[in-house]
N, C-alpha and C. Protein backbone atom coordinates (compact mmCIF):
# COMPACT_ATOMS: atom_id res chain seq x y z
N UNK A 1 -5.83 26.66 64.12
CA UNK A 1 -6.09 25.23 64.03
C UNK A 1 -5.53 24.51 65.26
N UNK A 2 -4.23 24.76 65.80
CA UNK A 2 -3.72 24.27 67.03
C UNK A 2 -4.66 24.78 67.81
N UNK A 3 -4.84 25.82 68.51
CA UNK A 3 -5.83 26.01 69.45
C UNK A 3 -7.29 25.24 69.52
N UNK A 4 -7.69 25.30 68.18
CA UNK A 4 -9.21 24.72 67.97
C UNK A 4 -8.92 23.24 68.29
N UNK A 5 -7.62 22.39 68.13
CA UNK A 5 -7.42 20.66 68.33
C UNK A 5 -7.33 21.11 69.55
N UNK A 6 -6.74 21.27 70.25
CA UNK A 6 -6.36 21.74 71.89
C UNK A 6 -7.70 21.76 72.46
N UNK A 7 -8.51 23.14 72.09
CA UNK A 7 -9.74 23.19 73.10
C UNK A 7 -10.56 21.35 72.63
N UNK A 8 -10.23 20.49 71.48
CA UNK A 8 -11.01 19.30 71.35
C UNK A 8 -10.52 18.56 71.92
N UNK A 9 -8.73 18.00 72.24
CA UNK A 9 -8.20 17.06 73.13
C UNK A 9 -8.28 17.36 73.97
N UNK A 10 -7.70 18.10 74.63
CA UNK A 10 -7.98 19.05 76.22
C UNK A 10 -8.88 17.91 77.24
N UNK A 11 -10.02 18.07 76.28
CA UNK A 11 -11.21 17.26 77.54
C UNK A 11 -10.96 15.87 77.17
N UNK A 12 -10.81 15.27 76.13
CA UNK A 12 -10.72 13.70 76.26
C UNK A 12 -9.30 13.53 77.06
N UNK A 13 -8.58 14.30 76.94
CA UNK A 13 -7.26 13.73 77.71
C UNK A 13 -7.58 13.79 79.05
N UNK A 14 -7.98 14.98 79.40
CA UNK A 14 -8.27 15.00 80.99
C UNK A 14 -9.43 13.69 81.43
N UNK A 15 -10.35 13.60 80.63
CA UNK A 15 -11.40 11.97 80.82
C UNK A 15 -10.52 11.20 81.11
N UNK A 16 -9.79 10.99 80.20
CA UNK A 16 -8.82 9.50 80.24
C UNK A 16 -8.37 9.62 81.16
N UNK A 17 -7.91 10.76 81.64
CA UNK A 17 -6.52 10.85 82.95
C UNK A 17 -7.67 10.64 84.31
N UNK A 18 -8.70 11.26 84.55
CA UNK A 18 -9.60 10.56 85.53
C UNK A 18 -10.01 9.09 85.51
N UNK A 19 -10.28 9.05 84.32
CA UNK A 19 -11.03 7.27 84.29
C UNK A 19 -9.48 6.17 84.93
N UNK A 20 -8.48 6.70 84.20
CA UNK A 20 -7.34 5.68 84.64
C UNK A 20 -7.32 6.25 86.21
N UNK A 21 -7.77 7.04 86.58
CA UNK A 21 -7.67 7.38 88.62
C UNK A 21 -8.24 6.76 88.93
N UNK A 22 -9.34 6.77 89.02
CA UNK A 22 -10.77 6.13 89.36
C UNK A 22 -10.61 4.43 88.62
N UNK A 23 -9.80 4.35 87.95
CA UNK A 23 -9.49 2.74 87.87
C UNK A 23 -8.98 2.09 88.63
N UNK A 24 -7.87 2.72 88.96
CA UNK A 24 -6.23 2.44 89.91
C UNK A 24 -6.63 2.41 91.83
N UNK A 25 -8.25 3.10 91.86
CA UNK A 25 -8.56 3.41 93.11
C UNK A 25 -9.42 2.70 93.69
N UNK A 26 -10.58 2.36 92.29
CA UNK A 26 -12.12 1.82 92.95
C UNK A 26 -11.79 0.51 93.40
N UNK A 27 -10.83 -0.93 93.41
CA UNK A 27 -10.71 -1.71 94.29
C UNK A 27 -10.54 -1.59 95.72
N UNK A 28 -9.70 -0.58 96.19
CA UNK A 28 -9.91 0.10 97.03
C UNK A 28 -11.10 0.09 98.13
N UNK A 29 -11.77 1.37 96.91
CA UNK A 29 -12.92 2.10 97.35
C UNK A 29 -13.72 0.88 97.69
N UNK A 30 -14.24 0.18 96.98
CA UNK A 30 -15.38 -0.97 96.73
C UNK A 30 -14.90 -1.96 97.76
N UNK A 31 -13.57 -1.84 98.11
CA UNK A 31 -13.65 -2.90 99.54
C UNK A 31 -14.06 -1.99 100.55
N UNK A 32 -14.01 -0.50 101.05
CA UNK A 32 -14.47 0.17 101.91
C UNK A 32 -16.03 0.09 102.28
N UNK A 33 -16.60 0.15 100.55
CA UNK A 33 -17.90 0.41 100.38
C UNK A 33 -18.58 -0.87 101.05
N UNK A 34 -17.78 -1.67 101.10
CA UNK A 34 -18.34 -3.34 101.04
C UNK A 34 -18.50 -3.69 102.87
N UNK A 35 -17.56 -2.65 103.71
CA UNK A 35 -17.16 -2.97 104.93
C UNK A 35 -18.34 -2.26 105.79
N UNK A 36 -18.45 -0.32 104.97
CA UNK A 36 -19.49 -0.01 105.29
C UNK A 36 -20.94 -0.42 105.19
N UNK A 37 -20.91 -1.22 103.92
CA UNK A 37 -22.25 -1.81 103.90
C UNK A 37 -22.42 -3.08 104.85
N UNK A 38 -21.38 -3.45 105.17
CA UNK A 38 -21.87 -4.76 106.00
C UNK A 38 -22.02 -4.44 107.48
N UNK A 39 -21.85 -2.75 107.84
CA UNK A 39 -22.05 -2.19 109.64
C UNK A 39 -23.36 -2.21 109.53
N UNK A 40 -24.34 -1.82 108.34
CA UNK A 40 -25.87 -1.54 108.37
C UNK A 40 -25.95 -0.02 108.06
N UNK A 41 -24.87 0.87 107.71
CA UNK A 41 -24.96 2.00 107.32
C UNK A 41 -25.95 2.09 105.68
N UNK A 42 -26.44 3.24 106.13
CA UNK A 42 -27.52 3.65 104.99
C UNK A 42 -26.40 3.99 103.60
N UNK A 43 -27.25 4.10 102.65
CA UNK A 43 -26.44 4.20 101.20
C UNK A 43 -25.93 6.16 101.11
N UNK A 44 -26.78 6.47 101.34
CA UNK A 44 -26.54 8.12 101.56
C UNK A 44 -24.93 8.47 102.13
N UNK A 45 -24.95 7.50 103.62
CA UNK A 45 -24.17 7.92 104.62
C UNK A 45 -22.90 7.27 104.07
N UNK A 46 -22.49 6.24 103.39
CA UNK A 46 -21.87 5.25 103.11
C UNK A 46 -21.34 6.49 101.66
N UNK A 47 -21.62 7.11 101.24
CA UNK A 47 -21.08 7.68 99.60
C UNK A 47 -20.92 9.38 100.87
N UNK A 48 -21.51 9.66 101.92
CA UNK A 48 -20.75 10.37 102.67
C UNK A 48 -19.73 10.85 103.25
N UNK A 49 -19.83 9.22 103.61
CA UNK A 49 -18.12 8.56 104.36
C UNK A 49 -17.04 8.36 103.46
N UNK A 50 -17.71 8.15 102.34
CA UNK A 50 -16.56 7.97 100.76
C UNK A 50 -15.82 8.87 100.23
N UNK A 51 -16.81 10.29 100.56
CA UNK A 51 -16.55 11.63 100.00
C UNK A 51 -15.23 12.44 101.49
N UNK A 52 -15.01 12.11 102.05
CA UNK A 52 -14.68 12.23 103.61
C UNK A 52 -13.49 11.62 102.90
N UNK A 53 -12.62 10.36 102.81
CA UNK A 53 -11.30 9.91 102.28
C UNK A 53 -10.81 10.05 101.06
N UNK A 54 -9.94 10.84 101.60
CA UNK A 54 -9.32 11.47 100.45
C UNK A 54 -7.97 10.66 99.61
N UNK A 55 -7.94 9.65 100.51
CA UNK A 55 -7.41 8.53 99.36
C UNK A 55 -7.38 8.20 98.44
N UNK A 56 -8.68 8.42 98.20
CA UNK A 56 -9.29 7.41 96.99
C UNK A 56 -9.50 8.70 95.72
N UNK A 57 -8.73 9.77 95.84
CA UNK A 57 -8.51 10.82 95.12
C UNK A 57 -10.03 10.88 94.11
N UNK A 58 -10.15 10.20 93.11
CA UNK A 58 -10.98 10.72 91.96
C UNK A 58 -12.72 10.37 92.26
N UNK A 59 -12.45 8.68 93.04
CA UNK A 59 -13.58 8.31 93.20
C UNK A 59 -13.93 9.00 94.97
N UNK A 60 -13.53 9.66 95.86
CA UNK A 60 -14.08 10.46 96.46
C UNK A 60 -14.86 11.45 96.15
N UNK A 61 -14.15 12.09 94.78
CA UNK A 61 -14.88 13.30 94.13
C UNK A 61 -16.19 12.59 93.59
N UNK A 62 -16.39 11.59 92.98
CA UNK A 62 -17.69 10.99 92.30
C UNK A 62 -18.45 10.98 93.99
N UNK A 63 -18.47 10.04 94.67
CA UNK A 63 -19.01 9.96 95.83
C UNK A 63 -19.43 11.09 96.53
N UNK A 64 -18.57 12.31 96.21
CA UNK A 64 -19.38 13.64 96.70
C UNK A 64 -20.31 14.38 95.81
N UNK A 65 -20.10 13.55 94.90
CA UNK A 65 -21.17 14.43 93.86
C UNK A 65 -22.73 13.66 94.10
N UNK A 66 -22.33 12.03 94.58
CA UNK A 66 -23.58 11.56 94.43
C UNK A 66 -24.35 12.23 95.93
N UNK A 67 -23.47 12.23 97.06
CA UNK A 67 -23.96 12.78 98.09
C UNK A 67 -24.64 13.86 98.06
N UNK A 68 -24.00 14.69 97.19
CA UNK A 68 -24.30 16.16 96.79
C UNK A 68 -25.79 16.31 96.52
N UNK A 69 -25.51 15.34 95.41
CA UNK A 69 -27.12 15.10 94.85
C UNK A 69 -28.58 14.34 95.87
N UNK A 70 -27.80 13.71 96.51
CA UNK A 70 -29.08 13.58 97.19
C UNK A 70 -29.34 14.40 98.43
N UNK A 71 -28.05 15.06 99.27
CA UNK A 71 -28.63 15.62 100.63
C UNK A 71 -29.03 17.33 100.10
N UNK A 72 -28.51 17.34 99.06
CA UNK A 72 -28.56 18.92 98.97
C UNK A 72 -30.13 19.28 97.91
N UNK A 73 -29.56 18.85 96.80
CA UNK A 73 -30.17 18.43 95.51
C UNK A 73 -32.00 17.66 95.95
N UNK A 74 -31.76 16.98 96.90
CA UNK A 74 -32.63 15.95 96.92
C UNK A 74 -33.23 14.87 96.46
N UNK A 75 -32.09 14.24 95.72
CA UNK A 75 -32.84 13.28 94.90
C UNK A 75 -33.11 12.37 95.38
N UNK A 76 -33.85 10.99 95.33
CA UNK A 76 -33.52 9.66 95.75
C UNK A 76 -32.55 8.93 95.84
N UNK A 77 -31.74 8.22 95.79
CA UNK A 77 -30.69 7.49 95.84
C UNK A 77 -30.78 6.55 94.17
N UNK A 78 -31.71 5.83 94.07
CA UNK A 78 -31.52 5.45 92.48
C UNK A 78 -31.63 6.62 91.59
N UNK A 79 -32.10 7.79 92.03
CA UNK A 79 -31.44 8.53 90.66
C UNK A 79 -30.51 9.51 90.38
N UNK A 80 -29.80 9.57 91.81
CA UNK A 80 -28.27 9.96 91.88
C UNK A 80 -27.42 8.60 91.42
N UNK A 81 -27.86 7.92 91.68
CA UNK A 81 -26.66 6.58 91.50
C UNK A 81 -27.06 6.66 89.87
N UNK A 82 -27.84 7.05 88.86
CA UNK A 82 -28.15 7.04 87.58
C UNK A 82 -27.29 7.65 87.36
N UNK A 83 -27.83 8.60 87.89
CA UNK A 83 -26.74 10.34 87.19
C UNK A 83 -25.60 10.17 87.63
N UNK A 84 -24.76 9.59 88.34
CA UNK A 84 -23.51 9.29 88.52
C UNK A 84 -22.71 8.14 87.79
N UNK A 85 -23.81 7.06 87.38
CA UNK A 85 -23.23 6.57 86.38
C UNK A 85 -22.90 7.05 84.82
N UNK A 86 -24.09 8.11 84.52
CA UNK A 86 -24.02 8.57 83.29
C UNK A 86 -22.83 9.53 82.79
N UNK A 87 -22.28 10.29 84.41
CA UNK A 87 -21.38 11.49 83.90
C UNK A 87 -19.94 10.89 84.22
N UNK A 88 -20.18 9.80 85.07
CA UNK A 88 -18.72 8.73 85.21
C UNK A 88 -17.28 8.92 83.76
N UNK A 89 -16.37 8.66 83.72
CA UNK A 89 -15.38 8.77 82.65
C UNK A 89 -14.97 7.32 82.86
N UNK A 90 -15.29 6.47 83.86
CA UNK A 90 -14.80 5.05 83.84
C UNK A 90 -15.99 4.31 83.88
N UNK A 91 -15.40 3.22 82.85
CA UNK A 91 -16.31 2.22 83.01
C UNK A 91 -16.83 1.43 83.81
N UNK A 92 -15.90 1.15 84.83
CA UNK A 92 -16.21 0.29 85.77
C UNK A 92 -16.54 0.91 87.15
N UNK A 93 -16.70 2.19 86.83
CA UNK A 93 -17.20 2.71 88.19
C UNK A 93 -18.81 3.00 87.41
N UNK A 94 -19.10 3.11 86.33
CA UNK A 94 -20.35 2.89 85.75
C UNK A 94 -20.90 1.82 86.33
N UNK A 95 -20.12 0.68 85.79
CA UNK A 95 -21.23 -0.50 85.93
C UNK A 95 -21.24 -0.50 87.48
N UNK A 96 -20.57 -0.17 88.79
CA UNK A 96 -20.59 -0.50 89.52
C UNK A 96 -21.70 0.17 90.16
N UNK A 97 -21.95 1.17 89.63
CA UNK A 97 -23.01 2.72 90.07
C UNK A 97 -24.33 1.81 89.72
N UNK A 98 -24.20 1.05 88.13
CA UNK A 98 -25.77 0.59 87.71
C UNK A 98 -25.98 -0.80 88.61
N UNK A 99 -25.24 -1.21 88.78
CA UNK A 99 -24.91 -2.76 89.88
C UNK A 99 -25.64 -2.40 91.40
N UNK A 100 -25.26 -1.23 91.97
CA UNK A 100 -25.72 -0.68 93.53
C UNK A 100 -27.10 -0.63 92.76
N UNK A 101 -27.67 0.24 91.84
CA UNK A 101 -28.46 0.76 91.60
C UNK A 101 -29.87 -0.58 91.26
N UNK A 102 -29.31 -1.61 90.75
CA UNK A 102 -30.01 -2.88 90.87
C UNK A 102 -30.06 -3.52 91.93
N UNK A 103 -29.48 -3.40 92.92
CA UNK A 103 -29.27 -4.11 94.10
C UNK A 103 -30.64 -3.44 95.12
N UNK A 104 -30.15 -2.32 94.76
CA UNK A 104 -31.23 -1.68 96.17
C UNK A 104 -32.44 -1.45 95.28
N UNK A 105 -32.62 -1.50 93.67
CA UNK A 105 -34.45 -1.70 93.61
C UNK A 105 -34.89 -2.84 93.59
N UNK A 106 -33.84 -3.91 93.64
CA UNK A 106 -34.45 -5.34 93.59
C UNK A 106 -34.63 -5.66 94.95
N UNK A 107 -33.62 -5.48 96.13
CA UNK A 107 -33.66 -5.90 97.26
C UNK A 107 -32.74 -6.73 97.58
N UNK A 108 -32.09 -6.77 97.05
CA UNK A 108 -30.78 -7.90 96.88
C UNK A 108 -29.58 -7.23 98.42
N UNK A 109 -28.61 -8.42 98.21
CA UNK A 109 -27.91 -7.70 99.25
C UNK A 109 -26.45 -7.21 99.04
N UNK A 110 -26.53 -5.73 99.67
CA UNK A 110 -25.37 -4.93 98.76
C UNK A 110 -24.31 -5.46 99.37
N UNK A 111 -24.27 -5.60 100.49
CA UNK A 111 -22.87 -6.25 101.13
C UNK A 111 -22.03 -6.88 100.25
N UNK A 112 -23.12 -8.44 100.05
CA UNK A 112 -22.59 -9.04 99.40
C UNK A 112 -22.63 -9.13 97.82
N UNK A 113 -23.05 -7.73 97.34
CA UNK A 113 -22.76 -7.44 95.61
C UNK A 113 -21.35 -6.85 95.39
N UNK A 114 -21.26 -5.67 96.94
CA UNK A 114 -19.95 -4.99 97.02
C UNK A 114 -18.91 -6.14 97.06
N UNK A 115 -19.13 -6.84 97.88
CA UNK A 115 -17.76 -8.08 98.18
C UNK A 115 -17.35 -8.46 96.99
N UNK A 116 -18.63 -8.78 96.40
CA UNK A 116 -17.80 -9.88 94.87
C UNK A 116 -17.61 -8.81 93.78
N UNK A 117 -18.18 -7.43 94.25
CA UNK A 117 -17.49 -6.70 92.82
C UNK A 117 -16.02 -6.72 93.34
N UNK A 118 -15.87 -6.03 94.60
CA UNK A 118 -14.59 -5.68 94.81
C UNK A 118 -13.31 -6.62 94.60
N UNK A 119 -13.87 -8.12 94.90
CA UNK A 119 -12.86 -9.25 94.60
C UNK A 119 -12.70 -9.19 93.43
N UNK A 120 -13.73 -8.49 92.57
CA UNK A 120 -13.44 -9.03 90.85
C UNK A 120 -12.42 -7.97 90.30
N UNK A 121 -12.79 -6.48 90.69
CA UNK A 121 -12.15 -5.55 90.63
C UNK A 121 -10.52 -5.63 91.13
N UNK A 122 -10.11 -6.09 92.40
CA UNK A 122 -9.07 -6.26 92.79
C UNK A 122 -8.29 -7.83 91.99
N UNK A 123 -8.66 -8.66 91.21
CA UNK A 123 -8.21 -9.39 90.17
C UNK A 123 -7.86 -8.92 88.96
N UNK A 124 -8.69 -8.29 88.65
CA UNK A 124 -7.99 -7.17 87.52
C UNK A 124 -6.71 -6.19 87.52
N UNK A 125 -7.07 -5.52 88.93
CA UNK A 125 -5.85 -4.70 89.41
C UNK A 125 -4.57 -5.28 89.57
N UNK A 126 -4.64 -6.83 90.32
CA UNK A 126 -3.56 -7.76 90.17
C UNK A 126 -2.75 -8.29 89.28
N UNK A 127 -3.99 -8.06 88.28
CA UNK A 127 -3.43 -8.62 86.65
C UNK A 127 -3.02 -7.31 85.88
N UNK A 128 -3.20 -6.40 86.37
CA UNK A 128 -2.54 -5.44 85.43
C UNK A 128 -1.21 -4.61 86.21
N UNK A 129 -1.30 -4.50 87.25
CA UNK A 129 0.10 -5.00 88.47
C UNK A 129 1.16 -5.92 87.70
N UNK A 130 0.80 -7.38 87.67
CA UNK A 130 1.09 -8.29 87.05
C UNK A 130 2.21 -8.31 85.81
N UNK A 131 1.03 -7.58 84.87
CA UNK A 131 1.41 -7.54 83.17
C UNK A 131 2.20 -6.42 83.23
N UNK A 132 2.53 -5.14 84.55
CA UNK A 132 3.19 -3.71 84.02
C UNK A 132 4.44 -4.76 84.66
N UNK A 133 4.51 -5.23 85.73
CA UNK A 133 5.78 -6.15 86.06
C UNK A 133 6.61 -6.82 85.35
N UNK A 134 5.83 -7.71 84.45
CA UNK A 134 6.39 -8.49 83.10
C UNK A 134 6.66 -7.30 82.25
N UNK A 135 6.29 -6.44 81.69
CA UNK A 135 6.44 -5.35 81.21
C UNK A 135 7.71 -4.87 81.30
N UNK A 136 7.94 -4.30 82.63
CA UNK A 136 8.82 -3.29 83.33
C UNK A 136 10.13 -4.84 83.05
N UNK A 137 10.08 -6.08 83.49
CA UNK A 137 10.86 -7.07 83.41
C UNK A 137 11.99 -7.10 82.30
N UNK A 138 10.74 -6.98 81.08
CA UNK A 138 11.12 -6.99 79.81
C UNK A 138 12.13 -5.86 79.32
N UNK A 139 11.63 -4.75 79.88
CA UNK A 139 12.45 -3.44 79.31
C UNK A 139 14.11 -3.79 79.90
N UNK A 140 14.11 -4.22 80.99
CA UNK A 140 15.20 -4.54 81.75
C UNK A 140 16.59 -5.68 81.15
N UNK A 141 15.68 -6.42 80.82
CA UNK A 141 16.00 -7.67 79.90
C UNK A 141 16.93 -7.00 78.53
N UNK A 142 15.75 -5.97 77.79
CA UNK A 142 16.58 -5.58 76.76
C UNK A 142 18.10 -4.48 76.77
N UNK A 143 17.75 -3.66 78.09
CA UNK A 143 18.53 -2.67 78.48
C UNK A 143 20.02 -3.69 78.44
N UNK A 144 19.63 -4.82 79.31
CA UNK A 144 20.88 -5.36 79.53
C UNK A 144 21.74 -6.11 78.71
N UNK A 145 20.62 -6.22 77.49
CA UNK A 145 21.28 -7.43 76.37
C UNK A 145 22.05 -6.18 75.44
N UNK A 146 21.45 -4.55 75.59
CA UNK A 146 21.72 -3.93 74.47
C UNK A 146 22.99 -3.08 74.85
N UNK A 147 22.73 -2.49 75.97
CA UNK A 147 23.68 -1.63 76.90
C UNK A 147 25.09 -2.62 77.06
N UNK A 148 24.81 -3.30 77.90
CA UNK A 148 26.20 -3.94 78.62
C UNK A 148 26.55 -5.56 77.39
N UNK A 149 25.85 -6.13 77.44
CA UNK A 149 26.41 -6.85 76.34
C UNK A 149 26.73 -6.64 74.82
N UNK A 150 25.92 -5.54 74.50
CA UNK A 150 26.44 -4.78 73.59
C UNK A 150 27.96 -4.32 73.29
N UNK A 151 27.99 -3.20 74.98
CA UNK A 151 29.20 -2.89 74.79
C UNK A 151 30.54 -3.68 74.93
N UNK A 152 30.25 -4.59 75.44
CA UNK A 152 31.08 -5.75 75.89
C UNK A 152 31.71 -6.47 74.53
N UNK A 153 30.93 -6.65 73.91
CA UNK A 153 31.12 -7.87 72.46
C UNK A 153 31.92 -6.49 71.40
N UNK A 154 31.21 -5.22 71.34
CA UNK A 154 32.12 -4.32 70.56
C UNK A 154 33.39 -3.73 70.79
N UNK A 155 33.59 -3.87 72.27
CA UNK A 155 34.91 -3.76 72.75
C UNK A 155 35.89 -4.71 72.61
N UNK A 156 35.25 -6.23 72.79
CA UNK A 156 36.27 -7.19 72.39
C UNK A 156 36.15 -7.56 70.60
N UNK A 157 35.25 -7.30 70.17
CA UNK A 157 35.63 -6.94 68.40
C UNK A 157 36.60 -6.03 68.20
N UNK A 158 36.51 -5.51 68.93
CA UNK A 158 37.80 -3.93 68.51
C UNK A 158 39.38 -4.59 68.99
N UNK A 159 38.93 -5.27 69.82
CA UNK A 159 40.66 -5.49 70.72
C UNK A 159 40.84 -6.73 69.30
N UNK A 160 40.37 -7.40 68.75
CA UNK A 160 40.42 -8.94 67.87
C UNK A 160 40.96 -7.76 66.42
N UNK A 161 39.93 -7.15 66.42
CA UNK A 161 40.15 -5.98 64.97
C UNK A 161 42.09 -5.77 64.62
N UNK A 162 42.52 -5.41 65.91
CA UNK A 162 43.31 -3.99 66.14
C UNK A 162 44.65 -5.10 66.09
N UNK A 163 44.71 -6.28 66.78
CA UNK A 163 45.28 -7.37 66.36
C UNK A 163 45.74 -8.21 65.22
N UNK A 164 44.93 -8.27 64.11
CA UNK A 164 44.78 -8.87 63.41
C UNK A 164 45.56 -7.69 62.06
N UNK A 165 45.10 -6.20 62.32
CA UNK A 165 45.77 -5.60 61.79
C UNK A 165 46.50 -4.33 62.13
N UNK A 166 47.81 -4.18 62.13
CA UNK A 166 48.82 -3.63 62.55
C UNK A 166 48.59 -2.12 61.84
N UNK A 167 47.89 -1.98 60.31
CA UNK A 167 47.80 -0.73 60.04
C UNK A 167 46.96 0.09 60.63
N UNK A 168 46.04 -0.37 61.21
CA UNK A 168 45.10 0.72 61.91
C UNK A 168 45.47 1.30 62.85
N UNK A 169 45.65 2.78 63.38
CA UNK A 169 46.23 3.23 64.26
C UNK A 169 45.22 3.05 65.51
N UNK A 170 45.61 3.01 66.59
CA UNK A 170 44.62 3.62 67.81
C UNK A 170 43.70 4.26 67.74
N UNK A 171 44.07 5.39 67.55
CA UNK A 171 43.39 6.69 67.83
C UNK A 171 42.41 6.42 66.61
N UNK A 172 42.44 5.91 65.65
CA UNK A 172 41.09 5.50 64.47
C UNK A 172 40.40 4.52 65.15
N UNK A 173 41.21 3.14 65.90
CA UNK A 173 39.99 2.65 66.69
C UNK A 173 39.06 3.31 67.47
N UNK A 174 39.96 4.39 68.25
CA UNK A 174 38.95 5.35 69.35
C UNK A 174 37.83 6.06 68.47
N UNK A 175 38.41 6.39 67.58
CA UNK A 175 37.33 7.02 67.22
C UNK A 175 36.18 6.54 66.57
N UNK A 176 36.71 5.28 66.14
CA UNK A 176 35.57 4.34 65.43
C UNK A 176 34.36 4.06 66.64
N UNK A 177 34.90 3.51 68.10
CA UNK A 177 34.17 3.46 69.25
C UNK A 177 33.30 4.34 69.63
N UNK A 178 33.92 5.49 69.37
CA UNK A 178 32.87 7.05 69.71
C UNK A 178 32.13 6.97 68.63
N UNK A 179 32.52 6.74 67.59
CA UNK A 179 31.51 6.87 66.80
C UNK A 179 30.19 6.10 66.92
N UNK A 180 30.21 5.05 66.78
CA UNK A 180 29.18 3.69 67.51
C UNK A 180 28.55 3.77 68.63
């Protein structure tokens, strides 16, 4: 039964662990994509050049697959950009795959589809930057109220304790402290 859950999580965990790569990266990527599209580079050459930086760790690997598919494979470009949206593990490199993929059958201009995805994409990234900050803030906040003011207020309870009554020996305060 462990083995049989294993071979079933196995792959959603590893999805998740790509989709959060390919989350953390495609603002990134999508400002690159946005720079190459605005030299006049072709869409082929541009998911070429993508597959080439290895920066962008997860979404390089997507970009070589779409390349894959069209210089090797031969497909067209809208139906590698399909099939790359379909086998995607992130969402937003989906919609961004079906977004190119509307752009160049409508005629629209990718430059400027890449620009405003990437601004939208890099607002998100900011905001979740943001919220792990407040986050990370918070943990800090409690460490310090629990750790050091903690120990602070039980140490001077003990010194008020030990005062007040003469029968308690020391060494029972100490140990009351270790104990706590």
């Amino acid at each position: 039964a462990l083995t049989a859950s294993g071979f079933y999580l196995y792959p959603n965990i590893m999805m998740k662990s790509r989709a959060s790569k390919i989350r953390d990266t495609l603002p990134f990527a999508t400002m690159y994509l946005s720079t190459l599209s605005g030299t006049g580079t072709s869409l082929p050459e541009i998911f070429g050049n993508l597959a080439e930086v290895d920066e962008y760790g997860e979404v390089s690997k997507e970009a070589e697959k779409i390349s894959r598919d069209i210089e090797t494979f031969g497909m067209d470009v809208s139906e590698a950009l399909k099939r790359a949206a379909n086998r995607t593990p992130s969402k937003d490199f989906e919609e961004l795959m079906w977004g190119i993929n509307h752009v160049i059958t409508t005629g629209g201009s990718l430059k400027q589809f890449l620009q405003e995805r990437s601004d939208k994409l890099m607002d998100d990234y900011r905001r979740r930057i943001e919220q792990f900050s407040e986050t990370l803030s918070l943990l800090v906040e409690m460490y310090i109220t629990i750790v050091i003011v903690g120990s602070i207020i039980f140490t001077s309870m003990s010194a008020v304790i030990s005062s007040f009554s003469s029968s308690i020996s020391p060494s029972l305060l100490v140990n009351i402290q270790v104990a706590a």
